[in-house]
PDB file of N, CA and C in Angstrom:
ATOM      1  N   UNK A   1       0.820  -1.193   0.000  1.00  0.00           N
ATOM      2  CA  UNK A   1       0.000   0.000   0.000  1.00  0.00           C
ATOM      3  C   UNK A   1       0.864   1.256   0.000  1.00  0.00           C
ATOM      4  N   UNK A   2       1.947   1.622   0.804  1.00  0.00           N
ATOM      5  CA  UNK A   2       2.999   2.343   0.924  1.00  0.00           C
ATOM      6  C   UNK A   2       3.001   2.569  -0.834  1.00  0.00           C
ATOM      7  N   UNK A   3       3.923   1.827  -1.435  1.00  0.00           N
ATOM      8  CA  UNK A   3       4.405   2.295  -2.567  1.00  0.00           C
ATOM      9  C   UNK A   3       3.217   2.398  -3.554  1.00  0.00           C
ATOM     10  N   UNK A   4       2.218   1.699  -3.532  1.00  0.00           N
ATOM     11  CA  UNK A   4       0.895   2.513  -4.598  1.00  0.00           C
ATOM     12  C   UNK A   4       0.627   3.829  -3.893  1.00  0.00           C
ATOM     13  N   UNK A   5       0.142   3.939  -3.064  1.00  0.00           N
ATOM     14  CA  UNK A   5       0.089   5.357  -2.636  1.00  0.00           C
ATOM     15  C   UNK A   5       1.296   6.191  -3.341  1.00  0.00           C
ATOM     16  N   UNK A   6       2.495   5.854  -3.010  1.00  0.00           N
ATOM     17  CA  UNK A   6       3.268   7.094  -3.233  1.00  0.00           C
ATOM     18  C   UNK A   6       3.617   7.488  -4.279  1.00  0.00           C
ATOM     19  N   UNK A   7       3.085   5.643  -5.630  1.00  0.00           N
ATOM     20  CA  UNK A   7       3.183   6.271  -6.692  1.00  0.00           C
ATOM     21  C   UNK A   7       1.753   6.915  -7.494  1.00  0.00           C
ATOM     22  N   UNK A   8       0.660   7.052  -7.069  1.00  0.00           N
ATOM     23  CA  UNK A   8      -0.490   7.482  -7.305  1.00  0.00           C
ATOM     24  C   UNK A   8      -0.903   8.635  -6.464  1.00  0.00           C
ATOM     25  N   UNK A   9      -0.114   8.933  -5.581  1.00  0.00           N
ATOM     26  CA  UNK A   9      -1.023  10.253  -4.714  1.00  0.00           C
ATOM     27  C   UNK A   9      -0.938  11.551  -5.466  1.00  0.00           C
ATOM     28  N   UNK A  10      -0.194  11.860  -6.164  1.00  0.00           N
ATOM     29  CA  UNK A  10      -0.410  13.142  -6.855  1.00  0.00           C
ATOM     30  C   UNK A  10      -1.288  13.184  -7.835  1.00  0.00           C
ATOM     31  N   UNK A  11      -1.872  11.862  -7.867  1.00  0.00           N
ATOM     32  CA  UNK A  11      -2.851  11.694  -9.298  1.00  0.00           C
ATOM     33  C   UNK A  11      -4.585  11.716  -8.429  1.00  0.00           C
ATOM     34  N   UNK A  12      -4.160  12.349  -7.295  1.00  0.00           N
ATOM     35  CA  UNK A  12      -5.607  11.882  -6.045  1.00  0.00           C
ATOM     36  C   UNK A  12      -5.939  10.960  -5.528  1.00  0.00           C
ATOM     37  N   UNK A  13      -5.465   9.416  -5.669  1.00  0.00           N
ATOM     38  CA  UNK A  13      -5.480   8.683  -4.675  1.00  0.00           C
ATOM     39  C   UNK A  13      -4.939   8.555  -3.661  1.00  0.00           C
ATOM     40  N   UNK A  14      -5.848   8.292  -2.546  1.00  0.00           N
ATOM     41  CA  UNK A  14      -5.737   8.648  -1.030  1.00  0.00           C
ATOM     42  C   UNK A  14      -6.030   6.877  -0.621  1.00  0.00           C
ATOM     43  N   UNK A  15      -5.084   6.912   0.588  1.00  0.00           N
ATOM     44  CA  UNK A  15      -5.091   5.976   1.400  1.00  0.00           C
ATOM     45  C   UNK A  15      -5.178   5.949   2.903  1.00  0.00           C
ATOM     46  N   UNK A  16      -5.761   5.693   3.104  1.00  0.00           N
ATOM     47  CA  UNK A  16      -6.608   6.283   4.873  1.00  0.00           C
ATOM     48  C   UNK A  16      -6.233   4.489   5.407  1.00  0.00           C
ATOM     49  N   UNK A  17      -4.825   4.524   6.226  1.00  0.00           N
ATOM     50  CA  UNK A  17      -5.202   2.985   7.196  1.00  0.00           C
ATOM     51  C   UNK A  17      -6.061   3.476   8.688  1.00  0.00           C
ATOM     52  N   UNK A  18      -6.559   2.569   8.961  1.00  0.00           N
ATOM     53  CA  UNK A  18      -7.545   2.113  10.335  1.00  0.00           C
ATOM     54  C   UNK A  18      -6.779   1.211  10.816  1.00  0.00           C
ATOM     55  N   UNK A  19      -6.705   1.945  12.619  1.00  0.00           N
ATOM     56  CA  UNK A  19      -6.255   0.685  13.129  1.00  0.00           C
ATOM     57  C   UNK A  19      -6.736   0.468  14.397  1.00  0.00           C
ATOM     58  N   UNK A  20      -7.375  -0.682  14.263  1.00  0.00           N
ATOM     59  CA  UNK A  20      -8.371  -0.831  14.964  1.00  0.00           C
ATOM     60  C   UNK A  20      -7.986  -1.551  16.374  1.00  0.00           C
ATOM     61  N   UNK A  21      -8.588  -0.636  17.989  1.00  0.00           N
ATOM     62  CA  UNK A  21      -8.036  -1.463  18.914  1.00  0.00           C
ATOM     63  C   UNK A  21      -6.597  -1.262  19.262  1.00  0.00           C
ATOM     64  N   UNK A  22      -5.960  -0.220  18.807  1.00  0.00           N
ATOM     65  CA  UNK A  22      -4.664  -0.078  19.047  1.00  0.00           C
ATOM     66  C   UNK A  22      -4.171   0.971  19.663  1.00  0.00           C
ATOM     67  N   UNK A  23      -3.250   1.240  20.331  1.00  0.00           N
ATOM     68  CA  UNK A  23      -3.208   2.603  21.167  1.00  0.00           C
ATOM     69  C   UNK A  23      -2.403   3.557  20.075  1.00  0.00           C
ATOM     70  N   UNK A  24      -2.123   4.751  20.611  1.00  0.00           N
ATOM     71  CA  UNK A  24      -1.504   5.778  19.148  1.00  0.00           C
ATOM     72  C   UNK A  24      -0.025   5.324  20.039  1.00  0.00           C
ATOM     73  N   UNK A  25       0.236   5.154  20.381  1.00  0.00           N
ATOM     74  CA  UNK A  25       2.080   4.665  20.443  1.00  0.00           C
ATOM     75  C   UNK A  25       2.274   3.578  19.880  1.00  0.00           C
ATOM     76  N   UNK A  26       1.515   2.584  20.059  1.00  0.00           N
ATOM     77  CA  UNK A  26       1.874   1.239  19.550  1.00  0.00           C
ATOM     78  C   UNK A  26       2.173   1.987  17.600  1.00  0.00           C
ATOM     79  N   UNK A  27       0.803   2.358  17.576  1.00  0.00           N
ATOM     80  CA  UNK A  27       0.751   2.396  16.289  1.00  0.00           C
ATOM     81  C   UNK A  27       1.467   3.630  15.103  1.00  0.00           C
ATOM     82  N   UNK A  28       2.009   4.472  16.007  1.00  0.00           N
ATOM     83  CA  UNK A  28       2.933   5.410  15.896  1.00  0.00           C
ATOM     84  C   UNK A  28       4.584   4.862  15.618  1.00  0.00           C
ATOM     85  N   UNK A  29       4.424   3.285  16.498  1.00  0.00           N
ATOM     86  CA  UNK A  29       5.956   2.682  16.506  1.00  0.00           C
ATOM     87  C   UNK A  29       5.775   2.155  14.639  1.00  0.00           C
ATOM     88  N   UNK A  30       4.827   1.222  14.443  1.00  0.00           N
ATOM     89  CA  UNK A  30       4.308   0.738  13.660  1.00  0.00           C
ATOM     90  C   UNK A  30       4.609   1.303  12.225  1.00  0.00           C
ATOM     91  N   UNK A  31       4.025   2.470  12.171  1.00  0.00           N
ATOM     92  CA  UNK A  31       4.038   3.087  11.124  1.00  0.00           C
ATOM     93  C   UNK A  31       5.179   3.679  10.799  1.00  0.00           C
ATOM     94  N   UNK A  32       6.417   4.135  12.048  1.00  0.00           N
ATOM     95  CA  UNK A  32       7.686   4.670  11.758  1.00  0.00           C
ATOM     96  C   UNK A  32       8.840   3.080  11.005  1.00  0.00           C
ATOM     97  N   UNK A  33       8.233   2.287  11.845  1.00  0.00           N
ATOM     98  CA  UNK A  33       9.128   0.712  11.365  1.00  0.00           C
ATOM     99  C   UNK A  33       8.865   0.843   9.858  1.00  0.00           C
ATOM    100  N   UNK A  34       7.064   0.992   9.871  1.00  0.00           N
ATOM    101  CA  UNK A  34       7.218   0.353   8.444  1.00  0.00           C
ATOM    102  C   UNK A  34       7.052   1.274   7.415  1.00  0.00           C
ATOM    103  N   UNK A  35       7.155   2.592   7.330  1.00  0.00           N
ATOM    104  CA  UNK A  35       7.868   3.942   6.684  1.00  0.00           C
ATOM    105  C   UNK A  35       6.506   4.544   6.340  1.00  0.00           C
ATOM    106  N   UNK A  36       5.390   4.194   6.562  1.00  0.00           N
ATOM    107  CA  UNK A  36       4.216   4.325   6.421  1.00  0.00           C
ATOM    108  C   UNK A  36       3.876   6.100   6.200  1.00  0.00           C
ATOM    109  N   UNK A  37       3.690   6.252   5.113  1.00  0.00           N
ATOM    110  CA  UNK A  37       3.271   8.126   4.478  1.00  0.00           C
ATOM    111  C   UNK A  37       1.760   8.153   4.481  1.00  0.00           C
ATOM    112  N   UNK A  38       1.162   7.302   4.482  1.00  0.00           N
ATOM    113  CA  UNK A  38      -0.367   7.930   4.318  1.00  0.00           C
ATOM    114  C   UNK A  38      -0.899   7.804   6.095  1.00  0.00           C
ATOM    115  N   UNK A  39      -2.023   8.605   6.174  1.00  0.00           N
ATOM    116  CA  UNK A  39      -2.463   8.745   7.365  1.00  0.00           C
ATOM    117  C   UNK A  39      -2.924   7.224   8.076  1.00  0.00           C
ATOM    118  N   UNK A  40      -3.279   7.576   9.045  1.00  0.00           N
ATOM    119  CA  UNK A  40      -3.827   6.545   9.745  1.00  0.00           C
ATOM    120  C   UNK A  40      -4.702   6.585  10.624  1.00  0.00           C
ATOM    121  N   UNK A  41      -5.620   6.597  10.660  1.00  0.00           N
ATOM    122  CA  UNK A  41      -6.988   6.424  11.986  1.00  0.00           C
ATOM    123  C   UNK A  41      -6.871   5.691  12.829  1.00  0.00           C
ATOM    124  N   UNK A  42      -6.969   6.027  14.603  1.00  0.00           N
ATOM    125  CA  UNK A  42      -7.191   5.251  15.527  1.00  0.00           C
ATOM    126  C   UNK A  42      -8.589   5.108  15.770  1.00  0.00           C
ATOM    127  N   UNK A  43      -9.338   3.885  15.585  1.00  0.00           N
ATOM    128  CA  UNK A  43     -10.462   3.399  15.934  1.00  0.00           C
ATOM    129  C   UNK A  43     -10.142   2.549  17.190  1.00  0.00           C
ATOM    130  N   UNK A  44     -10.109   3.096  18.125  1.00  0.00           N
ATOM    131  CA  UNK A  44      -9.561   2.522  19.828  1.00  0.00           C
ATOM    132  C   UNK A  44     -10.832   1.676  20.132  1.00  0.00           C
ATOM    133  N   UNK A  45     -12.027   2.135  19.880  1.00  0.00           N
ATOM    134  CA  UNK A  45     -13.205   1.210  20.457  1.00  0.00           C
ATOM    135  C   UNK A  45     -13.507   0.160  19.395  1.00  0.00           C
ATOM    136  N   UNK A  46     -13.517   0.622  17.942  1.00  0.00           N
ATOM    137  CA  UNK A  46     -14.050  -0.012  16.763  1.00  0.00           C
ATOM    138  C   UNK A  46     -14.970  -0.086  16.215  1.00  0.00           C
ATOM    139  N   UNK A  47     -15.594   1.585  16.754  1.00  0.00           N
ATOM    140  CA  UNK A  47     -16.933   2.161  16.373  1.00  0.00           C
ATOM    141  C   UNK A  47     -16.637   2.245  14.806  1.00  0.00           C
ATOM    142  N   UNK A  48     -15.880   2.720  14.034  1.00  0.00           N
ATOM    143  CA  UNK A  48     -15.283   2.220  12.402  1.00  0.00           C
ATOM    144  C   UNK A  48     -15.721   0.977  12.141  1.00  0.00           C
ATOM    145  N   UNK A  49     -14.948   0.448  12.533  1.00  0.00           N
ATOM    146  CA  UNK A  49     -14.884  -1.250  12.308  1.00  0.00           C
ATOM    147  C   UNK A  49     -16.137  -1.984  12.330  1.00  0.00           C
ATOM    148  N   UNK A  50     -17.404  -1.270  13.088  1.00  0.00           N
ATOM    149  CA  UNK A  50     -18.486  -2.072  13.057  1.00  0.00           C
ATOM    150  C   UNK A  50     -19.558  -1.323  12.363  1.00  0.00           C
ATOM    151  N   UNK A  51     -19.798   0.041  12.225  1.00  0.00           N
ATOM    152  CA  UNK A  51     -19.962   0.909  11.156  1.00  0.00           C
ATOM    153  C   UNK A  51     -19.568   0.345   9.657  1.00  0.00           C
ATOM    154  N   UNK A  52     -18.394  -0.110   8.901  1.00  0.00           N
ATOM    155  CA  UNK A  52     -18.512  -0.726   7.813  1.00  0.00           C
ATOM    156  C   UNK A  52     -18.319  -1.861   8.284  1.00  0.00           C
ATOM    157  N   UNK A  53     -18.853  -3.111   8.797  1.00  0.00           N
ATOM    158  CA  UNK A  53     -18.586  -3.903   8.702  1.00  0.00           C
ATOM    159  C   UNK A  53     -17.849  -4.916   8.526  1.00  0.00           C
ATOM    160  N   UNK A  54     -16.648  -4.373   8.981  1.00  0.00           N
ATOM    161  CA  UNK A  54     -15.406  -4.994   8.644  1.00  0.00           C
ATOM    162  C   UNK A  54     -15.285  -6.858   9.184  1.00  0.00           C
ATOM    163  N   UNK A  55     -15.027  -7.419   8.115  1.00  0.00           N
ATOM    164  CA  UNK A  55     -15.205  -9.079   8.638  1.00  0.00           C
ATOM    165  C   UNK A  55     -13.989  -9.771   8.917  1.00  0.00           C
ATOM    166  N   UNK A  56     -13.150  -8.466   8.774  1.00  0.00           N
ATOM    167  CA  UNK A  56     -11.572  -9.694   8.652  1.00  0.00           C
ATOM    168  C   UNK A  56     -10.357  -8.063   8.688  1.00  0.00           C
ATOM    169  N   UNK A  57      -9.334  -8.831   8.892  1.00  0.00           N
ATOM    170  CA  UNK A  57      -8.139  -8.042   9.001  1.00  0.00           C
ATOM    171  C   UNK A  57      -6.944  -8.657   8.215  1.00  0.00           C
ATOM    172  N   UNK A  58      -6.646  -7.791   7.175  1.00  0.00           N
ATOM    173  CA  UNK A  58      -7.143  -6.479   6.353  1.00  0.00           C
ATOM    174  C   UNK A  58      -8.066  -6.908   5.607  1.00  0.00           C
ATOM    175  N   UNK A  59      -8.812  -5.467   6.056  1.00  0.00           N
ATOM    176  CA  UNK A  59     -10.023  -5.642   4.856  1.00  0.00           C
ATOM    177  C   UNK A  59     -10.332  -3.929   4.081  1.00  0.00           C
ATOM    178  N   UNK A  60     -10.236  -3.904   2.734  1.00  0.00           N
ATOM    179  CA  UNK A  60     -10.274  -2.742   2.155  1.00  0.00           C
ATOM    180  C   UNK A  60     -10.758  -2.299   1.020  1.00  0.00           C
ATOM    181  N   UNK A  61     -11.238  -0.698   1.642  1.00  0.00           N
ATOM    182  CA  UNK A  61     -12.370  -0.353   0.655  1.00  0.00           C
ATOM    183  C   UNK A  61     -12.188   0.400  -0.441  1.00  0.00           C
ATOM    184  N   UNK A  62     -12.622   0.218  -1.620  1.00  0.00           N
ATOM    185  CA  UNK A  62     -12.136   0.977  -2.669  1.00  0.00           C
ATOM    186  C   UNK A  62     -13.789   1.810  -3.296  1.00  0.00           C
ATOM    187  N   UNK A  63     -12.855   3.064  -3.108  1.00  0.00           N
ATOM    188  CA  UNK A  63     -14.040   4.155  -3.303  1.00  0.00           C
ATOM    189  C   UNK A  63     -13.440   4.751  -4.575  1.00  0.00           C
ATOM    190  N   UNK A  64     -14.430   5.447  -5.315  1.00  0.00           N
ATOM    191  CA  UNK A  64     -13.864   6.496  -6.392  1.00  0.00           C
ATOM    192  C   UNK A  64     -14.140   7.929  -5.837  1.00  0.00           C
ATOM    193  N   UNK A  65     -13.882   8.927  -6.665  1.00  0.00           N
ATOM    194  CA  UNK A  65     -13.558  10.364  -6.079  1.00  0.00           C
ATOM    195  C   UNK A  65     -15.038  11.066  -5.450  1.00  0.00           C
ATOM    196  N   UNK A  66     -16.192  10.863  -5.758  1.00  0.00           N
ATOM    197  CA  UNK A  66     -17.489  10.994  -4.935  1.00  0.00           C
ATOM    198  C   UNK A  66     -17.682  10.144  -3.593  1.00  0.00           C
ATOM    199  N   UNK A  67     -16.622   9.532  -3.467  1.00  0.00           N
ATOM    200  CA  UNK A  67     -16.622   8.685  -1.584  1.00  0.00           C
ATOM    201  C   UNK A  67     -18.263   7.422  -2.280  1.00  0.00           C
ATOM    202  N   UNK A  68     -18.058   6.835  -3.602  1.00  0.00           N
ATOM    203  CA  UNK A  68     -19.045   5.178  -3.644  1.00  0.00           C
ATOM    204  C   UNK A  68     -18.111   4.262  -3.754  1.00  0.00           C
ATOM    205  N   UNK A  69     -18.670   3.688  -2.762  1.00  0.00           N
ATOM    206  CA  UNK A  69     -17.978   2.174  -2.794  1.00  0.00           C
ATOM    207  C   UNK A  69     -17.843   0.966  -4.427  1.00  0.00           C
ATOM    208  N   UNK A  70     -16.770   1.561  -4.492  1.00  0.00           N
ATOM    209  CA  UNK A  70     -16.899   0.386  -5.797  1.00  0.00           C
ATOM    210  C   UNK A  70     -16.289  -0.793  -5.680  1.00  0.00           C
ATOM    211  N   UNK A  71     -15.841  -1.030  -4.904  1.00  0.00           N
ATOM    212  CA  UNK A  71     -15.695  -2.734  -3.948  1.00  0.00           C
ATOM    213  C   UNK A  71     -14.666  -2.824  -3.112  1.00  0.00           C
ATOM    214  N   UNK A  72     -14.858  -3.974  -2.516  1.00  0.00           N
ATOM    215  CA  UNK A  72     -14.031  -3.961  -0.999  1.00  0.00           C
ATOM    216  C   UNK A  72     -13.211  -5.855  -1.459  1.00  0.00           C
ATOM    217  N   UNK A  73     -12.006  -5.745  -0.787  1.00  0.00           N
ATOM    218  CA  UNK A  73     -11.820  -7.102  -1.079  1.00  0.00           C
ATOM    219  C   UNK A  73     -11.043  -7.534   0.849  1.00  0.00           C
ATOM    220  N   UNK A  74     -11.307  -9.044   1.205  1.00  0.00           N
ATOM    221  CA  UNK A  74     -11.110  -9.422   2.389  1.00  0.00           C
ATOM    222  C   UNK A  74      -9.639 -10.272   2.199  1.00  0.00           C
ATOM    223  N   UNK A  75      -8.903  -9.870   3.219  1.00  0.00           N
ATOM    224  CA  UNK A  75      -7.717 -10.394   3.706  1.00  0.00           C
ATOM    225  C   UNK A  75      -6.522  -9.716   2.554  1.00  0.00           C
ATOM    226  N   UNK A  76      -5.140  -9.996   2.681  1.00  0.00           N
ATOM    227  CA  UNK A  76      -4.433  -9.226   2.544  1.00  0.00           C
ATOM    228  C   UNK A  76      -4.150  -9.506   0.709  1.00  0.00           C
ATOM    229  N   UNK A  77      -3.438  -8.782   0.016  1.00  0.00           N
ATOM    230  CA  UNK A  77      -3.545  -8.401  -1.227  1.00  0.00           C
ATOM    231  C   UNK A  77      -2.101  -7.539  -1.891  1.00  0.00           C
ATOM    232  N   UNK A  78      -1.691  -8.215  -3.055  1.00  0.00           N
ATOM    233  CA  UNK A  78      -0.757  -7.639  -3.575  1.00  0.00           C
ATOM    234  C   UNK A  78      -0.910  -6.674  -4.259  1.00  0.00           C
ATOM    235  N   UNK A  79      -1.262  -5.165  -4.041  1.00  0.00           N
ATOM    236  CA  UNK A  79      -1.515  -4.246  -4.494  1.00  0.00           C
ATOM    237  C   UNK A  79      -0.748  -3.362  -5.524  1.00  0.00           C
ATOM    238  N   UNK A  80       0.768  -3.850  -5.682  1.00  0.00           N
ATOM    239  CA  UNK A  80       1.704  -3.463  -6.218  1.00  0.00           C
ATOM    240  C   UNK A  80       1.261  -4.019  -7.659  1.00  0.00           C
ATOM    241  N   UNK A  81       0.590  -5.023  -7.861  1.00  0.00           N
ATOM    242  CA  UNK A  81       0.805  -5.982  -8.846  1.00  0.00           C
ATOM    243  C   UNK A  81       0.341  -5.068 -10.158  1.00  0.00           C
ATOM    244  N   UNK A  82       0.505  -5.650 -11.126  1.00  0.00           N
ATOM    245  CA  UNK A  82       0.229  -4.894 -12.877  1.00  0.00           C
ATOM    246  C   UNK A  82      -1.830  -4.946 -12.606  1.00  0.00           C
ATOM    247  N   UNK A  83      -1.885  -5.909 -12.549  1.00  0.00           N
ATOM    248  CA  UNK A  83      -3.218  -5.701 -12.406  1.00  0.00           C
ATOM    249  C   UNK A  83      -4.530  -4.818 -11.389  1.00  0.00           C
ATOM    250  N   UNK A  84      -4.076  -5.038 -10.493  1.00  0.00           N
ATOM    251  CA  UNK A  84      -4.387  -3.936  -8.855  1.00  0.00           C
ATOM    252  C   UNK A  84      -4.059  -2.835  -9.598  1.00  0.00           C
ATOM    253  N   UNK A  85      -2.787  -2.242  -9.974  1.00  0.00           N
ATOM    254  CA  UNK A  85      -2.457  -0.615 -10.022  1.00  0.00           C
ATOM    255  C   UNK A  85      -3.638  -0.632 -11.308  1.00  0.00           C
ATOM    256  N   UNK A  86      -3.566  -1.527 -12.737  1.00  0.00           N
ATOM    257  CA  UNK A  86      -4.704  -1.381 -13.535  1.00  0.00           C
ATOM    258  C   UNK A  86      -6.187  -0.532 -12.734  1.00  0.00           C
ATOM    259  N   UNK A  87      -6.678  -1.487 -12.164  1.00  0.00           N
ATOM    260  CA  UNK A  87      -7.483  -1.372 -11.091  1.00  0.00           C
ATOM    261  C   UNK A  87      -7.664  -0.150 -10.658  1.00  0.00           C
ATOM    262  N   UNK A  88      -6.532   0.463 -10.004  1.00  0.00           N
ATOM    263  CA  UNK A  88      -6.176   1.523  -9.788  1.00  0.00           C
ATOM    264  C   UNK A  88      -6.329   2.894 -10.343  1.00  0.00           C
ATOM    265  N   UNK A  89      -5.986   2.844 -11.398  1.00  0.00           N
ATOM    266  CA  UNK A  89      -5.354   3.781 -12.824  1.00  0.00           C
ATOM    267  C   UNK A  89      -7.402   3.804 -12.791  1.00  0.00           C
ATOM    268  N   UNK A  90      -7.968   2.785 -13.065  1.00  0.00           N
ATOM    269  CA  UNK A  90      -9.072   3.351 -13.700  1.00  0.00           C
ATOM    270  C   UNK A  90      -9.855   3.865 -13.006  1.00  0.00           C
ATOM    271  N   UNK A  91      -9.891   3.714 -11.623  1.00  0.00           N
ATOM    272  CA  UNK A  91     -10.759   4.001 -10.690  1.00  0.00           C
ATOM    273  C   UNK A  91      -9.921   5.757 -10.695  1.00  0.00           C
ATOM    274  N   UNK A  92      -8.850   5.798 -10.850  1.00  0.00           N
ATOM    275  CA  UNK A  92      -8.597   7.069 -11.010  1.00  0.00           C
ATOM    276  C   UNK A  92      -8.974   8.172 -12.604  1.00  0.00           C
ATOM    277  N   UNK A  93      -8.862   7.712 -13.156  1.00  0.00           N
ATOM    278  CA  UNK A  93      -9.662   8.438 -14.761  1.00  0.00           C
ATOM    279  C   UNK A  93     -10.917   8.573 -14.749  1.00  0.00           C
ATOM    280  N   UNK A  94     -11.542   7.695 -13.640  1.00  0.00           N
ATOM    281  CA  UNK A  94     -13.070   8.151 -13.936  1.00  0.00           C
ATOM    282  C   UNK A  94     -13.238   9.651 -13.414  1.00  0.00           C
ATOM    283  N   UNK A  95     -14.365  10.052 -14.076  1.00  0.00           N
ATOM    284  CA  UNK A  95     -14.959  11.256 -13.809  1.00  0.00           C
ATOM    285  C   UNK A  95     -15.344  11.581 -11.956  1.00  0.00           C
TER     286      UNK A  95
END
């Protein structure tokens, strides 16, 4: 996620992590280890987490630029890949 973000954010894709249940130090250590540039939400209770329905960890939502859900996929995911950034690219050209 790191490196799609950093190669798509000037093109407007945004990446918002949630972390759910976690204190802001833990997750402050977290994000410095793992070089982490996009923001991050503390959902400490998991009022988020049960609000969308989250069924699994990671689970993530892909919106286009009006905030609609144009699908969510469960458990973890190679996002780097030719096809995902595809994915990507178009969800970004749309209107």
């Amino acid at each position: 996620m790191i490196k799609l973000y950093n190669e798509f954010k000037d093109e407007g894709f945004v990446v918002i992590g949630i972390a759910v249940r976690e204190g802001k130090e833990i997750v402050k250590k977290y994000m410095k280890k793992k070089e982490m540039t996009f923001p991050v939400l503390l959902d400490v209770h998991g009022d988020v987490e049960k609000k969308y329905g989250v069924r699994a960890h990671p689970e993530h939502f892909l919106l286009n630029r009006d905030g609609t859900l144009m699908g969510k996929t469960l458990g973890p995911r190679n996002w780097a890949s030719a096809k995902n950034r595809h994915l990507i690219r178009i969800l970004l050209e749309q209107n």
